[in-house]
C-alpha atoms as a PDB file:
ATOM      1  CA  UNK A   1      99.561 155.046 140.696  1.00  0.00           C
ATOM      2  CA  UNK A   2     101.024 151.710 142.159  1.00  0.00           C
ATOM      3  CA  UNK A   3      97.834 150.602 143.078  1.00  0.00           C
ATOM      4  CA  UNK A   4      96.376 151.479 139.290  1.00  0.00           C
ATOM      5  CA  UNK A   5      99.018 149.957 137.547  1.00  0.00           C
ATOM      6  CA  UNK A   6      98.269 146.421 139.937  1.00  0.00           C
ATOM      7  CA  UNK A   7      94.996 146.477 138.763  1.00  0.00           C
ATOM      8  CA  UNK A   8      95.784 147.000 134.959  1.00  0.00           C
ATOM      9  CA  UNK A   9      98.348 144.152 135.538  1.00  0.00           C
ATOM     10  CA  UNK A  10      95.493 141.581 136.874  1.00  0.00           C
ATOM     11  CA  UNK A  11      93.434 142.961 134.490  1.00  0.00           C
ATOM     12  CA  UNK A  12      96.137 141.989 131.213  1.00  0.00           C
ATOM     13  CA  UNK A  13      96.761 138.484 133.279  1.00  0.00           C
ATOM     14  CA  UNK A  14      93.221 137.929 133.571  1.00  0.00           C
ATOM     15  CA  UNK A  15      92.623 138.414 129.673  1.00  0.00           C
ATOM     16  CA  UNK A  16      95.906 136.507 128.843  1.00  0.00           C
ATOM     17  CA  UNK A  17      94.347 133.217 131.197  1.00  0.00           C
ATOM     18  CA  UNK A  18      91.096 133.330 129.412  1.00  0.00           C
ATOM     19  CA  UNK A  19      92.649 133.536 126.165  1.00  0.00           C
ATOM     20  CA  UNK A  20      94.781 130.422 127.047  1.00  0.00           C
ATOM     21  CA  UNK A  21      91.790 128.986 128.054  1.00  0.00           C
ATOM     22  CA  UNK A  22      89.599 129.365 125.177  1.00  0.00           C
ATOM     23  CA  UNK A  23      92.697 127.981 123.322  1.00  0.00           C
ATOM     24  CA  UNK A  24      92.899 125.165 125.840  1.00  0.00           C
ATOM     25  CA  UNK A  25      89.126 124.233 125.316  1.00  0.00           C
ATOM     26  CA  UNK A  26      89.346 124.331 121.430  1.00  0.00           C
ATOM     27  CA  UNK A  27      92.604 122.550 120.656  1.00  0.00           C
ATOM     28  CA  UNK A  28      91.585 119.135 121.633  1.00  0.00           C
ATOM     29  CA  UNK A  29      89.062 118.974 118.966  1.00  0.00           C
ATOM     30  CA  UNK A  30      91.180 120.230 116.449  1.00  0.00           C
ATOM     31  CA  UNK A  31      94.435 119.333 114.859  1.00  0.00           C
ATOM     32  CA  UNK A  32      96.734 121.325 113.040  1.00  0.00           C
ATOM     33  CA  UNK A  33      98.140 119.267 109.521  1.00  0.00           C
ATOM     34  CA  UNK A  34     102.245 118.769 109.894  1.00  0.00           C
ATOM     35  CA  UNK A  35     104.524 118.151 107.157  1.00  0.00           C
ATOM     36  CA  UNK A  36     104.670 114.652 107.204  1.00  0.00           C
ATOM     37  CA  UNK A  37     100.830 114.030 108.493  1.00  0.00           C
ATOM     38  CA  UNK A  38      98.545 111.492 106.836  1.00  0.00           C
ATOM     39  CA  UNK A  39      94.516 110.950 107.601  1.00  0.00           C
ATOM     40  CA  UNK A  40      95.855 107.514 109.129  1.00  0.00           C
ATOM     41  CA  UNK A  41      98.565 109.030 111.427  1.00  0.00           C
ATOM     42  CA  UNK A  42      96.456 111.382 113.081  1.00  0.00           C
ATOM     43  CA  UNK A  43      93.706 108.933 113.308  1.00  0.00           C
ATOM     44  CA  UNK A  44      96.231 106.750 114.695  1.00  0.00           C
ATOM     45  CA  UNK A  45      97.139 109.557 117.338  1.00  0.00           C
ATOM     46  CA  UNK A  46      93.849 110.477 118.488  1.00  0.00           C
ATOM     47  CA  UNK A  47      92.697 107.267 118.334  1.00  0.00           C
ATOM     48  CA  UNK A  48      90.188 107.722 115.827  1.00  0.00           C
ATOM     49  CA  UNK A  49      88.805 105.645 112.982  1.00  0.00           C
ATOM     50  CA  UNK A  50      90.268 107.282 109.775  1.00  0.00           C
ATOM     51  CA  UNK A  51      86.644 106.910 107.973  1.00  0.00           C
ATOM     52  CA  UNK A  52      85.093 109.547 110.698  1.00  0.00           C
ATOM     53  CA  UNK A  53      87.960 111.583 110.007  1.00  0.00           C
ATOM     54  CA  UNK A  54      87.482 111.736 106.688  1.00  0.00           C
ATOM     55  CA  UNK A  55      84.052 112.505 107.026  1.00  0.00           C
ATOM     56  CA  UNK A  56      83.700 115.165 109.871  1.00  0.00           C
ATOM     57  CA  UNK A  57      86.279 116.825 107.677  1.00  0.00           C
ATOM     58  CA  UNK A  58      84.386 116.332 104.039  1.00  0.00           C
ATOM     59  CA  UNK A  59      87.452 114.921 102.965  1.00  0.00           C
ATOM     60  CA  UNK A  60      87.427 112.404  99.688  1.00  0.00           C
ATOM     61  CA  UNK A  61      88.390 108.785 100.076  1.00  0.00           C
ATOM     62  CA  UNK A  62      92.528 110.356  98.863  1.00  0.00           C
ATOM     63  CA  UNK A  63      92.739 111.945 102.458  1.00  0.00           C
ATOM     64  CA  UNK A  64      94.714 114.606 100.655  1.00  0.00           C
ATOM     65  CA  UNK A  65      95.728 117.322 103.309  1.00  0.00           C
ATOM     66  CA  UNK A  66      98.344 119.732 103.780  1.00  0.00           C
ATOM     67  CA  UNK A  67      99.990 121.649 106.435  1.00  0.00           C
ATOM     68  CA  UNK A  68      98.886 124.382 108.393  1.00  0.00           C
ATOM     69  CA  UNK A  69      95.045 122.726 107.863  1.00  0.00           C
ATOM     70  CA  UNK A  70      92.924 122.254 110.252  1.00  0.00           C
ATOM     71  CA  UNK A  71      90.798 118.770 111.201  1.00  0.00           C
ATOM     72  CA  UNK A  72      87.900 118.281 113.528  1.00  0.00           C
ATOM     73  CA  UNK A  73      88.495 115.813 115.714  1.00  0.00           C
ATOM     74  CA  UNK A  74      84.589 115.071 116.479  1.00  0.00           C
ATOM     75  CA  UNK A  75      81.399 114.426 114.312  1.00  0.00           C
ATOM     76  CA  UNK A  76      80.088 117.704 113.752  1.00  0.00           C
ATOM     77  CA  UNK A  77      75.526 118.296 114.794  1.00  0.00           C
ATOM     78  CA  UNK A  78      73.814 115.560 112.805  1.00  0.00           C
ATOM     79  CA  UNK A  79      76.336 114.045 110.928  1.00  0.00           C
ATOM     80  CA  UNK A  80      75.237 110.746 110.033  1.00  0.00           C
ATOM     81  CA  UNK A  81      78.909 107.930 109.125  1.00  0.00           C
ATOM     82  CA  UNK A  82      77.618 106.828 105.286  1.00  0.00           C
ATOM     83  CA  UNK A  83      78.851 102.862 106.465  1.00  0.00           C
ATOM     84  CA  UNK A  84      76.303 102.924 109.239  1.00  0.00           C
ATOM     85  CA  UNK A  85      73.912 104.170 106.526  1.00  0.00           C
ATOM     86  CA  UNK A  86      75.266 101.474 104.574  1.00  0.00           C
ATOM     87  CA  UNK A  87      74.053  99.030 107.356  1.00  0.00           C
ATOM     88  CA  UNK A  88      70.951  99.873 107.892  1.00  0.00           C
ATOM     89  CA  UNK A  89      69.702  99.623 104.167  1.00  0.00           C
ATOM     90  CA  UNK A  90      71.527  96.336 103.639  1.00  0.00           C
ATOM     91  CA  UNK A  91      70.836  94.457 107.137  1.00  0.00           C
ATOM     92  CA  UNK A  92      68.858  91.496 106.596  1.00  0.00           C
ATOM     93  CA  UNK A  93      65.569  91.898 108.001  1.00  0.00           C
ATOM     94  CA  UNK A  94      65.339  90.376 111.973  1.00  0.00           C
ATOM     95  CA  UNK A  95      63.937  86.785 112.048  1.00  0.00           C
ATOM     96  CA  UNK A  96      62.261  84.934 115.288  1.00  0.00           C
ATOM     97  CA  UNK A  97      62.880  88.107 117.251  1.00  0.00           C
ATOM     98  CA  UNK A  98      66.506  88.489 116.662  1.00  0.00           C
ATOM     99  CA  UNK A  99      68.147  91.909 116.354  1.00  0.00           C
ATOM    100  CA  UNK A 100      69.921  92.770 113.012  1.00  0.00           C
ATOM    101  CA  UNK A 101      73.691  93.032 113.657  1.00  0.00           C
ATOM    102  CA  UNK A 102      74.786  97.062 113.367  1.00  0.00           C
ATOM    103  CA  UNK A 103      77.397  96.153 111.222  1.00  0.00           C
ATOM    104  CA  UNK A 104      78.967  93.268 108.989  1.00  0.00           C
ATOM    105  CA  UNK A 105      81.866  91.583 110.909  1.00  0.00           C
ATOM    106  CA  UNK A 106      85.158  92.727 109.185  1.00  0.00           C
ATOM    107  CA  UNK A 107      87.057  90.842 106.997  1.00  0.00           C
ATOM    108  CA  UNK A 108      89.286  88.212 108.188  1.00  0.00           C
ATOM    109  CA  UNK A 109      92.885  88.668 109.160  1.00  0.00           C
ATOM    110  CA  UNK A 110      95.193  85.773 109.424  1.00  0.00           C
ATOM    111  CA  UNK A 111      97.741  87.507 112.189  1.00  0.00           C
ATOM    112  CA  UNK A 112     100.975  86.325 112.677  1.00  0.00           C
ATOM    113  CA  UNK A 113     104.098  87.628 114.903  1.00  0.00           C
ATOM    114  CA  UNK A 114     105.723  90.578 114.123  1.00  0.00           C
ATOM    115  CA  UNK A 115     109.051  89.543 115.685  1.00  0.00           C
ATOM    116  CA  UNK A 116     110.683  86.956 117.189  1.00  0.00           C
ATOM    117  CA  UNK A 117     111.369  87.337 120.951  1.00  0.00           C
ATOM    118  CA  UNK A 118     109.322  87.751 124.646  1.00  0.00           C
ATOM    119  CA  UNK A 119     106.646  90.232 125.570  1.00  0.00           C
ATOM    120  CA  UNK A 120     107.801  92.257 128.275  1.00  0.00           C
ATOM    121  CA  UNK A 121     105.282  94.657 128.682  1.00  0.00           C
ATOM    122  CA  UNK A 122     101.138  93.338 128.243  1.00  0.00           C
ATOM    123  CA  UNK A 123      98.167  95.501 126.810  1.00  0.00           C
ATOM    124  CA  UNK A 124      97.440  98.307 129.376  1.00  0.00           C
ATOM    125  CA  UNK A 125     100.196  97.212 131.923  1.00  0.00           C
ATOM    126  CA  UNK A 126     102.236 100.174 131.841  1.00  0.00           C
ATOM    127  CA  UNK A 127     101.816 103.920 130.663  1.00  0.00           C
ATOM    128  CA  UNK A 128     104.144 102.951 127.880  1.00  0.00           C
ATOM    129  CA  UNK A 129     101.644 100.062 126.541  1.00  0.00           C
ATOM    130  CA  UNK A 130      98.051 101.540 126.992  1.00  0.00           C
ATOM    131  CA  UNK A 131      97.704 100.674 123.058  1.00  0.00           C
ATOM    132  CA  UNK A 132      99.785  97.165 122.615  1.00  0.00           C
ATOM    133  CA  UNK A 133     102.423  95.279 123.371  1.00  0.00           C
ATOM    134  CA  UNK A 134     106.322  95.506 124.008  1.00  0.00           C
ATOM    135  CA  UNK A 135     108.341  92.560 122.200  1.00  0.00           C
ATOM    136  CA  UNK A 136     112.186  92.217 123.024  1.00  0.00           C
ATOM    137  CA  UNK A 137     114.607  91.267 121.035  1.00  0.00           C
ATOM    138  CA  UNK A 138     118.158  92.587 119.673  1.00  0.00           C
ATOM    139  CA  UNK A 139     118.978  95.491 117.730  1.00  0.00           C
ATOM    140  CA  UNK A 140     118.716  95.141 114.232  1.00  0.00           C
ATOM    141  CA  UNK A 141     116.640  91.825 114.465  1.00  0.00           C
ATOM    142  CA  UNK A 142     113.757  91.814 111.622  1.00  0.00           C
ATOM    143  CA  UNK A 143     110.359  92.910 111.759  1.00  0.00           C
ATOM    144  CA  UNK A 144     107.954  91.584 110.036  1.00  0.00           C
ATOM    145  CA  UNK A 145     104.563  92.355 108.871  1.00  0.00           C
ATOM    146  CA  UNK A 146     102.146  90.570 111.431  1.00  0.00           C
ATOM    147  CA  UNK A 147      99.273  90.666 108.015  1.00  0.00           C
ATOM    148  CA  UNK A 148      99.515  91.479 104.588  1.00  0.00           C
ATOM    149  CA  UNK A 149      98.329  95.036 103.816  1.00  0.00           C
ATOM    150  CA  UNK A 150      99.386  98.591 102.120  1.00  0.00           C
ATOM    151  CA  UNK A 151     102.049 100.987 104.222  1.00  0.00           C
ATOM    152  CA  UNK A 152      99.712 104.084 105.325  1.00  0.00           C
ATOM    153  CA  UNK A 153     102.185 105.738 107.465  1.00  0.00           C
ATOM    154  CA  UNK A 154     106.335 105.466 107.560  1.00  0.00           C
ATOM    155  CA  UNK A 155     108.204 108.161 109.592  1.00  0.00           C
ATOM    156  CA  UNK A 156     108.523 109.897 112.984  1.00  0.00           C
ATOM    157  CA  UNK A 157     105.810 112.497 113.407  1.00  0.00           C
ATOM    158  CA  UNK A 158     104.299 110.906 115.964  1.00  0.00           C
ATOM    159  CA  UNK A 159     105.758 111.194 120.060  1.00  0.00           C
ATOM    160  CA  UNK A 160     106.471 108.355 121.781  1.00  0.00           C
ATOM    161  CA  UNK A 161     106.696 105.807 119.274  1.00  0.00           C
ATOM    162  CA  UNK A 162     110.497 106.474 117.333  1.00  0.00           C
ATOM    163  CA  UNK A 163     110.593 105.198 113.715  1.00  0.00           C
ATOM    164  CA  UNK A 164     107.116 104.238 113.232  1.00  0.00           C
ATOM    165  CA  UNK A 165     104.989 101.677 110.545  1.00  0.00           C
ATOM    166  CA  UNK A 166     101.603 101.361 110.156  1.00  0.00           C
ATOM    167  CA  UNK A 167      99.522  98.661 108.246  1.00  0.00           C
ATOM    168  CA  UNK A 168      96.329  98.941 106.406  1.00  0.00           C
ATOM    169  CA  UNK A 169      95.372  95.321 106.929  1.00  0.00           C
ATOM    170  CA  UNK A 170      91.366  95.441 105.742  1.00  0.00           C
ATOM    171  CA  UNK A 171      88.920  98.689 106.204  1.00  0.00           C
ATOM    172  CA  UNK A 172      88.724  98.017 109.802  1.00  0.00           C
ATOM    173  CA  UNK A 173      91.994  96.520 110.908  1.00  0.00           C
ATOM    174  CA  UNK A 174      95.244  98.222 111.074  1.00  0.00           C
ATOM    175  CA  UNK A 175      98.498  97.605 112.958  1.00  0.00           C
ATOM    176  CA  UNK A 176     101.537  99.462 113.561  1.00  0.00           C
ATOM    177  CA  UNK A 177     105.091  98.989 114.949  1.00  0.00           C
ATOM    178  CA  UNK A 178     107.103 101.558 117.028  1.00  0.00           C
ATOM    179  CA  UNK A 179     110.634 102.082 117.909  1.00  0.00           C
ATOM    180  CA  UNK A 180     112.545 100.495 114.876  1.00  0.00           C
ATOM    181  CA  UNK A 181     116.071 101.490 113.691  1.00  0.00           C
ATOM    182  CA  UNK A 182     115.545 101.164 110.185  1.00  0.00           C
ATOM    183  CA  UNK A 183     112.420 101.592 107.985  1.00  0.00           C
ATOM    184  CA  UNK A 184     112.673  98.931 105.047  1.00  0.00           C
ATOM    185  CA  UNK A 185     109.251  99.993 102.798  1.00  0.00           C
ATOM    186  CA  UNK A 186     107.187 103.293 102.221  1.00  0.00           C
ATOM    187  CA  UNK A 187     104.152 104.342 102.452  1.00  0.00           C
ATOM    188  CA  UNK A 188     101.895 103.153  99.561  1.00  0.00           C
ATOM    189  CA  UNK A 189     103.860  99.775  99.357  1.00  0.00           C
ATOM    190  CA  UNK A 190     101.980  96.643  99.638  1.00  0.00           C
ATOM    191  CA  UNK A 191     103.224  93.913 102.013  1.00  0.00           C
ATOM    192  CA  UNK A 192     102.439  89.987 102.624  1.00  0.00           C
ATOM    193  CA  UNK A 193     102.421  88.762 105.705  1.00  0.00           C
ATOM    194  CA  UNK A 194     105.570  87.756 107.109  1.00  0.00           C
ATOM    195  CA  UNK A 195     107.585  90.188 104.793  1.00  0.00           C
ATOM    196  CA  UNK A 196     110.651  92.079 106.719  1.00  0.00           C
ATOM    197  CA  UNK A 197     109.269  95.442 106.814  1.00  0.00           C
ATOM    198  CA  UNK A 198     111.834  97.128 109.948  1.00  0.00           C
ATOM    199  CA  UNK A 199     114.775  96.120 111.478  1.00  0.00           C
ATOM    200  CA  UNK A 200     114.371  96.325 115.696  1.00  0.00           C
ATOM    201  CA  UNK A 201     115.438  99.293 117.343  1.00  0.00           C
ATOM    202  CA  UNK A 202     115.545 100.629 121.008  1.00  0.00           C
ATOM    203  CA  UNK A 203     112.577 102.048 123.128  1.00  0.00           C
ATOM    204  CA  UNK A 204     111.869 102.933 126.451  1.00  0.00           C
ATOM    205  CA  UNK A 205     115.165 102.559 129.074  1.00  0.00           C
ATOM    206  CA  UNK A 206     117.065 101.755 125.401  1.00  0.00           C
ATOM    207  CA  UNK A 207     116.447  98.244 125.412  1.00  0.00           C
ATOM    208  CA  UNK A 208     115.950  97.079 121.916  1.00  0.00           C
ATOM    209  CA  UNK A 209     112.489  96.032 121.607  1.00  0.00           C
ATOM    210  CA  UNK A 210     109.077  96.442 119.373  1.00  0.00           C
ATOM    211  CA  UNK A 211     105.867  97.861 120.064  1.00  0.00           C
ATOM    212  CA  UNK A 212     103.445  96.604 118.415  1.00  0.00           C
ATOM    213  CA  UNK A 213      99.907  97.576 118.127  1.00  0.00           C
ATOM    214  CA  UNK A 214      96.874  95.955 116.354  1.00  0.00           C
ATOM    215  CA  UNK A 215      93.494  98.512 115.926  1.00  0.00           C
ATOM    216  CA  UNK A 216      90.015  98.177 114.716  1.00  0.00           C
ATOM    217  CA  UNK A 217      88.318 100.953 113.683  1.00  0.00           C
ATOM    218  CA  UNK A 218      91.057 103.061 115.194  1.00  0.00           C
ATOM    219  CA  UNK A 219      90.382 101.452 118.575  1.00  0.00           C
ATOM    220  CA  UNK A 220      93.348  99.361 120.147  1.00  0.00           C
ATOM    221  CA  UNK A 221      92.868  95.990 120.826  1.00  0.00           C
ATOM    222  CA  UNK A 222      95.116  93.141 122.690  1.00  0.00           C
ATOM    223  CA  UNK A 223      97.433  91.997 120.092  1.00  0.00           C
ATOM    224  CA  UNK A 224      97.545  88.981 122.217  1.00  0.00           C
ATOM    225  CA  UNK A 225      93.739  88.318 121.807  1.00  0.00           C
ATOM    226  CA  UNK A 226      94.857  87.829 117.576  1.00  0.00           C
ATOM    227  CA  UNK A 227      98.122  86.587 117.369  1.00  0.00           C
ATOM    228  CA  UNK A 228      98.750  82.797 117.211  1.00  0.00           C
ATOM    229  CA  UNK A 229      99.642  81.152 120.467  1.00  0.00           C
ATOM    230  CA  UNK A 230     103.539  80.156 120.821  1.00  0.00           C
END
């Protein structure tokens, strides 16, 4: 009887792992819609470009979601992005052997610095800035909108980065700052460059710093490589 009910026990365990497993297989492509979720934040968090999202998903150019729905997180068999489409039928034709460029070089952004104050912390140096930059500074102490742009995201939601902004600069460019203590502006608000959008808050170890992030096509870049030498 002992020896039965072992088996039925392995048995149940053995079900209950490959459950958990097929689970642990199909979560990473998908993502479950919070309350407070935009297309940009979880593009943002999966480090995706929000026009893919939008179009693995068959989403309209709103992004209206809602919670409990659930987004692919990869292109699904043959789905062709319409931009790249886009590019192909209005690339110039190739002169003296030269290769038409895949796509037209995005608009320009005239970056400026977000804060006043020392990076601490480089692009990829630490776990904590695999994605941008940390900028010290003092509690309270403004932050500013390193472009002019629209709000896309303003709250929470999102682990690891505290009272969050992020910037819809052009199609391609975005930017975002982490860790403030106050959120001045909403989403949908426009911004100019150089408005106070945040006041500084405190991050990792509670020093009162900003991390700052600049992305193109939902792929971080060094901030460093844009902003204005100082």
């Amino acid at each position: 009887m002992r020896s039965l009910l072992r088996n039925l026990s392995l048995i149940a365990a053995c079900m209950l792992l490959g459950a958990c497993s097929s689970a642990l297989r199909w979560e990473p492509d998908t993502h479950v819609v919070r309350a407070g979720d935009t297309v940009y934040s979880i593009a943002f968090q999966h480090g995706l470009d929000q026009h893919e999202l939008l179009g693995w998903n068959r989403l309209d150019a709103n992004g209206l979601i809602f919670p409990g729905q659930r987004l692919r997180l990869t292109a699904p068999a043959g789905y062709v992005p319409k931009r790249a489409t886009v590019a192909r039928r209005t690339a110039p034709a190739a002169r003296g052997g030269a290769s038409p460029p895949g796509r037209a070089d995005a608009v320009r952004v005239d970056w400026r610095w977000p804060t006043d104050g020392q990076v601490i912390a480089g692009f990829g140096a630490t776990a904590k800035t695999q994605s941008g930059v940390h900028i010290s500074g003092r509690i309270g102490q403004p932050v500013r909108a390193a472009a002019g742009g629209e709000i896309v995201y303003a709250g929470s939601g999102l682990p690891g980065y505290g009272q969050l902004l992020i910037i819809k600069h052009t199609p391609e460019y975005l930017s975002a700052y982490g860790h403030n203590d106050k959120l001045l502006v909403g989403e949908g608000d426009r911004v100019t460059g150089g408005q106070q959008i945040a006041r500084m808050g405190t991050g990792p170890g509670r020093r009162a710093l900003l991390h700052f992030e600049i992305r193109r096509d939902g792929q971080p870049v060094n901030p460093l490589s844009r902003l204005p030498r100082r």
